[in-house]
N, C-alpha and C. Protein backbone atom coordinates (compact mmCIF):
# COMPACT_ATOMS: atom_id res chain seq x y z
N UNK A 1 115.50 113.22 80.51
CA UNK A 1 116.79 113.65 80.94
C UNK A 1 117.84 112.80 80.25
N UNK A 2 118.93 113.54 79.59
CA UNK A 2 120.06 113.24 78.99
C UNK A 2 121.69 112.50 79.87
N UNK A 3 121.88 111.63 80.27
CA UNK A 3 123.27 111.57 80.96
C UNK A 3 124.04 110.55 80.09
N UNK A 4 125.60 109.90 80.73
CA UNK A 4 125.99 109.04 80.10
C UNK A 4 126.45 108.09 80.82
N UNK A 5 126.87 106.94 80.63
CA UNK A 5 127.62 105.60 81.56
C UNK A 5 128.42 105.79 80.52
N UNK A 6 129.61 104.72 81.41
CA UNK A 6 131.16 104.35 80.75
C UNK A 6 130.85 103.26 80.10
N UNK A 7 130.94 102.79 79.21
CA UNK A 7 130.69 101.42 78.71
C UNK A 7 131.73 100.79 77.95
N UNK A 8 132.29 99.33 78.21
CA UNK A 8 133.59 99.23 77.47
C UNK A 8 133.10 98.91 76.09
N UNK A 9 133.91 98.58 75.14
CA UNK A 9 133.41 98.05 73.67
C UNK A 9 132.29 96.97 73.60
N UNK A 10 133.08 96.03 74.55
CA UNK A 10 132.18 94.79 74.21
C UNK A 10 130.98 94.51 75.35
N UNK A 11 130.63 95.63 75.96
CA UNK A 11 129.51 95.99 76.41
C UNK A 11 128.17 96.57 75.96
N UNK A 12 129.14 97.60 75.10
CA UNK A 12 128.07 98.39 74.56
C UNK A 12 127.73 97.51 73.19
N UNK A 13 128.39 96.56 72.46
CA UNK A 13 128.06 95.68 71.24
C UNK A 13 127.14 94.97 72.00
N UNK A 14 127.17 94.57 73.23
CA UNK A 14 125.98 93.40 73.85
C UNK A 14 124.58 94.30 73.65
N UNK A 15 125.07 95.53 74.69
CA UNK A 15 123.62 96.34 74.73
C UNK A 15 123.09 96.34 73.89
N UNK A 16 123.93 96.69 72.16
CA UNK A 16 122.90 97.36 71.33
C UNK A 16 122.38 95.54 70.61
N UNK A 17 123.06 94.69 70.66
CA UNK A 17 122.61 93.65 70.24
C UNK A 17 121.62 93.22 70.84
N UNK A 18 121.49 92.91 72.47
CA UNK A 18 120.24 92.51 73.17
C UNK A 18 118.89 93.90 72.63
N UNK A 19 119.12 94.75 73.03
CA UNK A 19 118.23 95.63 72.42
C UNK A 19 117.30 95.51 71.33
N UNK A 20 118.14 95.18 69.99
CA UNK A 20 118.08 94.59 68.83
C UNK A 20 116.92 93.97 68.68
N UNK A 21 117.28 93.16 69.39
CA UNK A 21 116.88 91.75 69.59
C UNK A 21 115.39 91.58 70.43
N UNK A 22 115.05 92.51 71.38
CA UNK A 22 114.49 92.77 72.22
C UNK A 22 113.04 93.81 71.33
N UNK A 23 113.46 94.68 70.35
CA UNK A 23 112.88 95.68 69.76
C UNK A 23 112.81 96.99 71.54
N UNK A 24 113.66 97.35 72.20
CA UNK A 24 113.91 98.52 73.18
C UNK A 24 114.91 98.91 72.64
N UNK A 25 114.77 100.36 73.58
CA UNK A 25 116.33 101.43 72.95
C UNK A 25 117.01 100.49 74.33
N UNK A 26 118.01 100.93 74.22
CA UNK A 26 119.64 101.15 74.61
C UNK A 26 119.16 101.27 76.09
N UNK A 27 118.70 102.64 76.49
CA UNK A 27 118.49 103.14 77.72
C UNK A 27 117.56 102.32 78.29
N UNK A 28 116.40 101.82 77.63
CA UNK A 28 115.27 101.48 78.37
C UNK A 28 116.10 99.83 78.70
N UNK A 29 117.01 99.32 77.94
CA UNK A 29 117.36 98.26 78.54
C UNK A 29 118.38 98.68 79.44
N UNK A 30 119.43 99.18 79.65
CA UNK A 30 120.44 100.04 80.95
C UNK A 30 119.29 100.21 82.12
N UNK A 31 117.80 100.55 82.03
CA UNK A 31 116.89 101.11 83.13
C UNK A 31 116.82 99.69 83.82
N UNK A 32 116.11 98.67 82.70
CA UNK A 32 115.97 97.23 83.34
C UNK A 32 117.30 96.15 83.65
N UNK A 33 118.23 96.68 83.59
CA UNK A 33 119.49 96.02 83.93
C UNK A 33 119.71 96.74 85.23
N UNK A 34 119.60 97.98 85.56
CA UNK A 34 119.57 98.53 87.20
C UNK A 34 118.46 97.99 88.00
N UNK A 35 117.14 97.94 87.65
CA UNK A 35 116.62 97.53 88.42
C UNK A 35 116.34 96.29 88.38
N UNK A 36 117.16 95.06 87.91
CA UNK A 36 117.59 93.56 88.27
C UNK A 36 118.62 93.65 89.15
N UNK A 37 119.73 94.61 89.13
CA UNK A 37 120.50 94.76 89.55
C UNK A 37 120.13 94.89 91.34
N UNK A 38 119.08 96.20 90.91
CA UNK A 38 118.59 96.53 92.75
C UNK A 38 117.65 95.42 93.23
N UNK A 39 116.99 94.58 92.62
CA UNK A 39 116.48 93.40 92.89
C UNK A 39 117.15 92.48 93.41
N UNK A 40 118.91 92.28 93.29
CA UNK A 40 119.50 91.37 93.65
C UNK A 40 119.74 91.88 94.92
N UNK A 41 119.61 93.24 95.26
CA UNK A 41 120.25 93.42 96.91
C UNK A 41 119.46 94.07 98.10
N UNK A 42 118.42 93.18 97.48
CA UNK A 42 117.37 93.71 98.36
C UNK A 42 117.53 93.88 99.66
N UNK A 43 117.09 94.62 100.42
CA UNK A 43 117.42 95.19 101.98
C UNK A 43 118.77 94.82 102.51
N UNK A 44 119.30 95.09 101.37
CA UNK A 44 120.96 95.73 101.70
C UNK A 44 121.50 96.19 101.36
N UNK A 45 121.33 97.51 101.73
CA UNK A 45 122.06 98.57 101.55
C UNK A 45 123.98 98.99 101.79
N UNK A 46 124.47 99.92 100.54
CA UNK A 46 125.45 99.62 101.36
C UNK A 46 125.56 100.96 102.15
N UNK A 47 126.85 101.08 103.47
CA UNK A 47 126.30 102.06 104.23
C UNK A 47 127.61 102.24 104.53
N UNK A 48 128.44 103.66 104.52
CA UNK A 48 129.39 103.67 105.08
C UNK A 48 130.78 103.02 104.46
N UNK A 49 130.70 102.75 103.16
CA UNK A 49 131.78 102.60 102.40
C UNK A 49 131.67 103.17 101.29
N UNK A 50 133.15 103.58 100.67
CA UNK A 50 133.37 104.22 99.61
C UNK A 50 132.50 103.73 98.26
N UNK A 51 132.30 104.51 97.64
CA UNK A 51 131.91 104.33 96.05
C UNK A 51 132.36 103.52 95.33
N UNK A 52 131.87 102.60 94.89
CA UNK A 52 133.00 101.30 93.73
C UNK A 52 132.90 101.77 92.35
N UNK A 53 133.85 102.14 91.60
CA UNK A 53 134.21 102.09 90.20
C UNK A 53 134.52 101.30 89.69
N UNK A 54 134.51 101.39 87.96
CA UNK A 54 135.18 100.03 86.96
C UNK A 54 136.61 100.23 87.65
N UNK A 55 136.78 99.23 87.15
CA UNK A 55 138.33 98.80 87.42
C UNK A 55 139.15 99.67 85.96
N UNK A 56 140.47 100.26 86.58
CA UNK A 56 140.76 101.46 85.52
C UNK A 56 141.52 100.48 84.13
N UNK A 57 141.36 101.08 82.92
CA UNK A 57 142.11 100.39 82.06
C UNK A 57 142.68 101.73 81.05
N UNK A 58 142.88 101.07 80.10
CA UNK A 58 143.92 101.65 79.15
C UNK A 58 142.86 102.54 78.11
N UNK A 59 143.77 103.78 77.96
CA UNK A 59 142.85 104.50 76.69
C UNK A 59 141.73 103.83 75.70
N UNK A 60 140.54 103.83 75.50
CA UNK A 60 140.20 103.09 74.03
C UNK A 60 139.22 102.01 75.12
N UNK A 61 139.36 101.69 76.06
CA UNK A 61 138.92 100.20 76.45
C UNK A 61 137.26 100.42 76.97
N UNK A 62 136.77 101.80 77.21
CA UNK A 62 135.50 102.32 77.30
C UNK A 62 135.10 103.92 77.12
N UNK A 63 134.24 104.04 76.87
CA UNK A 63 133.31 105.51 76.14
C UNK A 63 132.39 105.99 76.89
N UNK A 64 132.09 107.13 76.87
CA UNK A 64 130.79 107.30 77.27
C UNK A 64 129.72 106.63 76.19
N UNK A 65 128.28 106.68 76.93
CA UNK A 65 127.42 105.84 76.00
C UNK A 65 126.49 107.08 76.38
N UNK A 66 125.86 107.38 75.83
CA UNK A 66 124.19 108.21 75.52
C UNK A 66 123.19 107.71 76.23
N UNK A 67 122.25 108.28 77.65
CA UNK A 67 121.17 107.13 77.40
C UNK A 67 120.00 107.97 77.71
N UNK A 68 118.84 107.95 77.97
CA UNK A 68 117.84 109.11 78.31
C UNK A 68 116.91 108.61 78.84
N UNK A 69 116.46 109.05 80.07
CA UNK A 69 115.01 108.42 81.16
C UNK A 69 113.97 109.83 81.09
N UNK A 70 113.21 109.30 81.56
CA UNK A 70 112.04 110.36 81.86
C UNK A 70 112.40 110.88 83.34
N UNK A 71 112.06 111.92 83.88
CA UNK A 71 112.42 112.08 85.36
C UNK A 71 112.22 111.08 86.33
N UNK A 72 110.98 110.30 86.76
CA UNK A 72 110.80 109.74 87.67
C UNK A 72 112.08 108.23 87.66
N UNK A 73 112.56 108.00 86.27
CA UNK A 73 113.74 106.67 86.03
C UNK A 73 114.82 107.24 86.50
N UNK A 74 114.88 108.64 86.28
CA UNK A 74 116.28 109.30 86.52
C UNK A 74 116.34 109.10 88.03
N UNK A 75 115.78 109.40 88.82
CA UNK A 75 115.61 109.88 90.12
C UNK A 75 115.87 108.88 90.88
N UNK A 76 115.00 107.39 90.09
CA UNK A 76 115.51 105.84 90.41
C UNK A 76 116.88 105.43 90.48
N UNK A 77 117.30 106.09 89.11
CA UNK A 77 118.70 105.18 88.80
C UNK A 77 119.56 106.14 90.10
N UNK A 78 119.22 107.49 89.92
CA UNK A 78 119.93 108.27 91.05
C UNK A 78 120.00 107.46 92.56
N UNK A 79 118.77 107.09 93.16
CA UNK A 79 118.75 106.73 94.40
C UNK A 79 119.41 105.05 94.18
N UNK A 80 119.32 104.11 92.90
CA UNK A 80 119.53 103.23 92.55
C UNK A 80 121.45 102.93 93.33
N UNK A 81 122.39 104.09 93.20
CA UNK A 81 123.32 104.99 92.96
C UNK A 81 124.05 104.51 94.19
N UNK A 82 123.33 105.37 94.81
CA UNK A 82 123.41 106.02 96.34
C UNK A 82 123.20 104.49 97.17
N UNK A 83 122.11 103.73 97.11
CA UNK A 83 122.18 102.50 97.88
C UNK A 83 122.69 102.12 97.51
N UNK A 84 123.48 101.52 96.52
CA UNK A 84 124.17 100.33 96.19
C UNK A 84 125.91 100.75 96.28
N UNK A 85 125.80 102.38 96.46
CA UNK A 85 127.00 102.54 96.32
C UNK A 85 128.07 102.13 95.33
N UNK A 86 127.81 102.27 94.43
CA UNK A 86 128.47 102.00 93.01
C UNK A 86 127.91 102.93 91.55
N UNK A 87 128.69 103.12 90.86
CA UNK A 87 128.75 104.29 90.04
C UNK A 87 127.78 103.17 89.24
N UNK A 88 126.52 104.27 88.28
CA UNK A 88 125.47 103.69 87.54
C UNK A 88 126.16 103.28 86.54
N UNK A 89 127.61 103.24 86.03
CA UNK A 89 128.26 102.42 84.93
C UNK A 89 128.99 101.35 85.44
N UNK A 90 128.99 101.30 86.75
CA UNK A 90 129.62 99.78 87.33
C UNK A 90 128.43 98.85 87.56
N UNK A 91 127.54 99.38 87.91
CA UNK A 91 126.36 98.52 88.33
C UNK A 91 125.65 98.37 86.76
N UNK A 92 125.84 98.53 85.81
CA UNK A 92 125.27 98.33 84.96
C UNK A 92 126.68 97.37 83.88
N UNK A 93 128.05 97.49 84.00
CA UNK A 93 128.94 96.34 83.91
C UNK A 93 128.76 95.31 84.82
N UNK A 94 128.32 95.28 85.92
CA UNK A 94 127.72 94.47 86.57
C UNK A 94 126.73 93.17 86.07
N UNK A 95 125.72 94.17 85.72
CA UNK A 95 124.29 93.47 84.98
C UNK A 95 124.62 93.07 84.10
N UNK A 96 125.60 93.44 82.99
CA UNK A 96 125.49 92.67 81.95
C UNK A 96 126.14 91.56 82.36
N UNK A 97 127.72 91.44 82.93
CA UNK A 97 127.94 90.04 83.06
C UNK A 97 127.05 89.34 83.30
N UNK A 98 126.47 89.70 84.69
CA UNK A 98 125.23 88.59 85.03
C UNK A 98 124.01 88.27 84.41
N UNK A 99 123.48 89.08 83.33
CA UNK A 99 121.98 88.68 82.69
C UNK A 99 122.31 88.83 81.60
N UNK A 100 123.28 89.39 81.05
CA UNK A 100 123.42 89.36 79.28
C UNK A 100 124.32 88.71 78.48
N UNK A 101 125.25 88.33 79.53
CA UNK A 101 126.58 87.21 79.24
C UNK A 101 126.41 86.00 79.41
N UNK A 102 125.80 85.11 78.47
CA UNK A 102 125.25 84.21 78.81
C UNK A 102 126.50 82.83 79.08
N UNK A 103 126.43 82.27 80.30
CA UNK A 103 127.61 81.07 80.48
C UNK A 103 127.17 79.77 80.03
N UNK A 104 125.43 79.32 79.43
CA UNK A 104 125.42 77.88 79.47
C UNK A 104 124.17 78.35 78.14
N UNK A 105 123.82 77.24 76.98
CA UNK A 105 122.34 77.33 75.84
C UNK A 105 121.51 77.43 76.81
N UNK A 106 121.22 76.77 77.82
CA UNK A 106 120.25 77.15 78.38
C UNK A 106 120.00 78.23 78.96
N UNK A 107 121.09 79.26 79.41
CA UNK A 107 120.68 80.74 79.68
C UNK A 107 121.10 81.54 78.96
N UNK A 108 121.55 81.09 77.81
CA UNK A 108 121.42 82.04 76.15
C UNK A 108 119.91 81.75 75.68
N UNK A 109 119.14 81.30 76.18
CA UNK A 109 117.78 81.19 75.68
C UNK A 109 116.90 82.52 76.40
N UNK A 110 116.93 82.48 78.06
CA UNK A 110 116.62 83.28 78.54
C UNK A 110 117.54 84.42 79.10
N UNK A 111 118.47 84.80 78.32
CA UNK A 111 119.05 86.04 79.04
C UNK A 111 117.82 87.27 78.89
N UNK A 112 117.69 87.17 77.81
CA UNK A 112 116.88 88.75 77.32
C UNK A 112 115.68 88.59 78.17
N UNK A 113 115.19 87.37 78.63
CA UNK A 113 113.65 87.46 79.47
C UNK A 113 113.73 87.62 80.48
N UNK A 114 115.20 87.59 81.86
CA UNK A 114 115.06 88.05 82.61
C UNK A 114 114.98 89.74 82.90
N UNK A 115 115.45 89.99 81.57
CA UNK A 115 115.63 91.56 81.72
C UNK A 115 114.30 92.30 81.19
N UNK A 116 113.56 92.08 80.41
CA UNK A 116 112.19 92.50 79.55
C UNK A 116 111.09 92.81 80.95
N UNK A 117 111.15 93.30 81.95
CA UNK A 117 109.93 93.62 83.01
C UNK A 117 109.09 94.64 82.18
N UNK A 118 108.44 94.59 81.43
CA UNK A 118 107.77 95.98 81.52
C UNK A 118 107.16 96.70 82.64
N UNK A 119 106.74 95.60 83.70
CA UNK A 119 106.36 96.69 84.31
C UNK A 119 107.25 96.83 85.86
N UNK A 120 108.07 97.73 85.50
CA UNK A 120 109.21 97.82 86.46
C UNK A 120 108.56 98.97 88.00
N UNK A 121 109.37 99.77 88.15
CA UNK A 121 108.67 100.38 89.09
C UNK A 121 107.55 102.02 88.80
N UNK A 122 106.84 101.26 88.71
CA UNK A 122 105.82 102.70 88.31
C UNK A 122 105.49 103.39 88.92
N UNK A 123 105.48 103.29 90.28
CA UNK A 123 105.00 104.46 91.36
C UNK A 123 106.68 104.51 92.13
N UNK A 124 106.56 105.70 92.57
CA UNK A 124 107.76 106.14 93.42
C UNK A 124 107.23 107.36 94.26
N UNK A 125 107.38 106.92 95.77
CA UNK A 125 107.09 108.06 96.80
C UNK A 125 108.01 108.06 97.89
N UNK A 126 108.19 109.69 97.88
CA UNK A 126 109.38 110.22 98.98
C UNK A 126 108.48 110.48 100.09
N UNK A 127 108.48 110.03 101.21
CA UNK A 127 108.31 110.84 102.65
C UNK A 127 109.25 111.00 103.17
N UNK A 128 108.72 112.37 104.23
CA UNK A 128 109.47 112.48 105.09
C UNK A 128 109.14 112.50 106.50
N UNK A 129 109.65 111.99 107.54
CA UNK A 129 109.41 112.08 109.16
C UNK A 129 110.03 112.76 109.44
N UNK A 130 110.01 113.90 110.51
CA UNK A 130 110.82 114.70 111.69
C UNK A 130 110.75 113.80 113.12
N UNK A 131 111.65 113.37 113.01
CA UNK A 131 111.65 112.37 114.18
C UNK A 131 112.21 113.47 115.50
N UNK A 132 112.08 113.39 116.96
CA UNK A 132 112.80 114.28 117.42
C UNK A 132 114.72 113.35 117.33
N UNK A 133 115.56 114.00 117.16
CA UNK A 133 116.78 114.09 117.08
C UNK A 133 116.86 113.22 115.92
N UNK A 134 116.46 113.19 114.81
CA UNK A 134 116.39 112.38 113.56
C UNK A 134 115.58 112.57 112.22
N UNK A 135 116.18 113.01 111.22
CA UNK A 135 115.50 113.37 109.80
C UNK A 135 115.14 112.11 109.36
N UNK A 136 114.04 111.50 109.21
CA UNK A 136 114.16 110.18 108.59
C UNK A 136 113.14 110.29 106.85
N UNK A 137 113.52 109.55 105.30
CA UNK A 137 113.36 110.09 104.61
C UNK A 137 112.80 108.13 104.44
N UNK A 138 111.51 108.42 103.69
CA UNK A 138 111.22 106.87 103.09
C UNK A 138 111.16 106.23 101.38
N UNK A 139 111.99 106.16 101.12
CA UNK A 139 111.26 105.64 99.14
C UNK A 139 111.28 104.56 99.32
N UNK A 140 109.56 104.86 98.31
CA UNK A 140 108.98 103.53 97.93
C UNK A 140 109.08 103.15 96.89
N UNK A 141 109.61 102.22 96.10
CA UNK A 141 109.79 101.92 94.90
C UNK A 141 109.06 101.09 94.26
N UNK A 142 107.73 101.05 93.59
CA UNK A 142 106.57 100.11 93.74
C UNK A 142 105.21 100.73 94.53
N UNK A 143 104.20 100.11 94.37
CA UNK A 143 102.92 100.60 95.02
C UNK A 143 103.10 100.25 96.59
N UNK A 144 103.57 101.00 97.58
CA UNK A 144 103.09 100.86 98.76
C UNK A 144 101.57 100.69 98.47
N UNK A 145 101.69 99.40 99.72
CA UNK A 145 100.06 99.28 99.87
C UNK A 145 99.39 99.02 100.93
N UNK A 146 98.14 99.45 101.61
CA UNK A 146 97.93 99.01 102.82
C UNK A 146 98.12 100.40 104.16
N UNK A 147 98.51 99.75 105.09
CA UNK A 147 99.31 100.93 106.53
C UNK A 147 100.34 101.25 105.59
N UNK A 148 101.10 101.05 104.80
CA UNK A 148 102.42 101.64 104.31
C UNK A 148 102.22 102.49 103.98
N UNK A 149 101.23 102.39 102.57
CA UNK A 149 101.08 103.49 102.04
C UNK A 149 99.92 104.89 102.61
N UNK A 150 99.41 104.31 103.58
CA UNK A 150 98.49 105.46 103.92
C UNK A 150 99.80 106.44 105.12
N UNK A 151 100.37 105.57 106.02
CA UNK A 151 101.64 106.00 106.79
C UNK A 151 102.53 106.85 106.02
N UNK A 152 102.76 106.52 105.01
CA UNK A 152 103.75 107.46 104.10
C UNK A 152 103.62 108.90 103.72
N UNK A 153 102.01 108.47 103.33
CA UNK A 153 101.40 110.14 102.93
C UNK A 153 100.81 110.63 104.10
N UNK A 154 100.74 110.26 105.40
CA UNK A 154 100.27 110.74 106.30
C UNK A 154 100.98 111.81 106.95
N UNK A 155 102.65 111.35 106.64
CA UNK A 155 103.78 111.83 106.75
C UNK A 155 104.53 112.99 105.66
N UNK A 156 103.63 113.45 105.08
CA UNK A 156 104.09 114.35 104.93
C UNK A 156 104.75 113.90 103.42
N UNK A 157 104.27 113.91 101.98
CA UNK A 157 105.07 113.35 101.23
C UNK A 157 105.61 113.74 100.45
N UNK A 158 106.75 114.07 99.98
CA UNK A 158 107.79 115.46 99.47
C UNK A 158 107.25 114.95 97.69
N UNK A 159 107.05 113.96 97.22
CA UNK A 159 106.81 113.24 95.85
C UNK A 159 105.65 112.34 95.26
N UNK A 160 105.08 112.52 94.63
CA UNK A 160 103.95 110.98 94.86
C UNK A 160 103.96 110.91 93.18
N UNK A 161 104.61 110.44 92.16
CA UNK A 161 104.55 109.82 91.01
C UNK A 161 103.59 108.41 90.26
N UNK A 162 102.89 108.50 89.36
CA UNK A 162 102.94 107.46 89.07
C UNK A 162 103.03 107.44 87.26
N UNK A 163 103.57 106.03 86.91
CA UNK A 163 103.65 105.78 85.41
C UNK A 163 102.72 105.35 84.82
């Protein structure tokens, strides 16, 4: 699947440089910059507040950028979206300040290694519960394992992927 993020100039010169540098496309590093990103906010969701955007600027100051996932990344970065409540081009201006902008030699050494997971989330499963007076919906991002995962599919499971 084809979409795009906003990316300012000297964002998208980082991307394609870490990339570079990295031997990954573009996208596959944008995939592992969201999910460092959703790593930082773990079981907290946001709930009940508006959507956060870049902060607006002047003609010229960002582009769309190109990037392309396979369905099951898309579906990630989608739900990625929705919890964090922030547009997938803020949360990914986000990530770069924090993992690709390096502030000290010593984390210009490891910027690019916090971001390189290959193995990010490879399984992804939707359930669903009919609770009485309550739709309740579960993703797993990672191998449920154990009661989780047998509970999940016991329930009825709208998705069951793996990479």
């Amino acid at each position: 699947m084809e979409t795009t993020i906003n990316v300012s100039m000297a964002h998208r010169a980082i991307l394609t440089n870490a990339a570079k540098a990295m031997g990954v496309s573009r996208s596959w590093l944008v995939r592992s910059l969201v999910q460092k990103a959703m790593k930082q906010c773990k079981g907290n969701p946001a709930g009940f507040v508006p959507v956060r955007y870049q902060e607006r600027r002047g003609p010229g100051f960002r582009a769309p950028m190109s990037v392309c996932y396979n369905e099951r990344d898309y579906e990630w970065i989608i739900d990625s979206r929705k919890f964090r409540k922030e547009t997938v081009s803020f949360i990914v201006a986000w990530a770069i300040e924090k993992y690709l902008v390096p502030k000290s030699d010593a984390s210009r050494k490891n910027a690019l290694k916090l971001v390189s997971d290959n193995y990010g989330f490879a399984h992804y499963l939707l359930s669903f519960q009919d609770l009485p007076g309550a739709l309740c919906w579960v993703i797993y991002w990672g191998k449920a394992s154990g009661i989780h995962r047998k509970k999940a599919i016991d329930q009825h499971p709208a998705r069951l992927t793996a990479g």
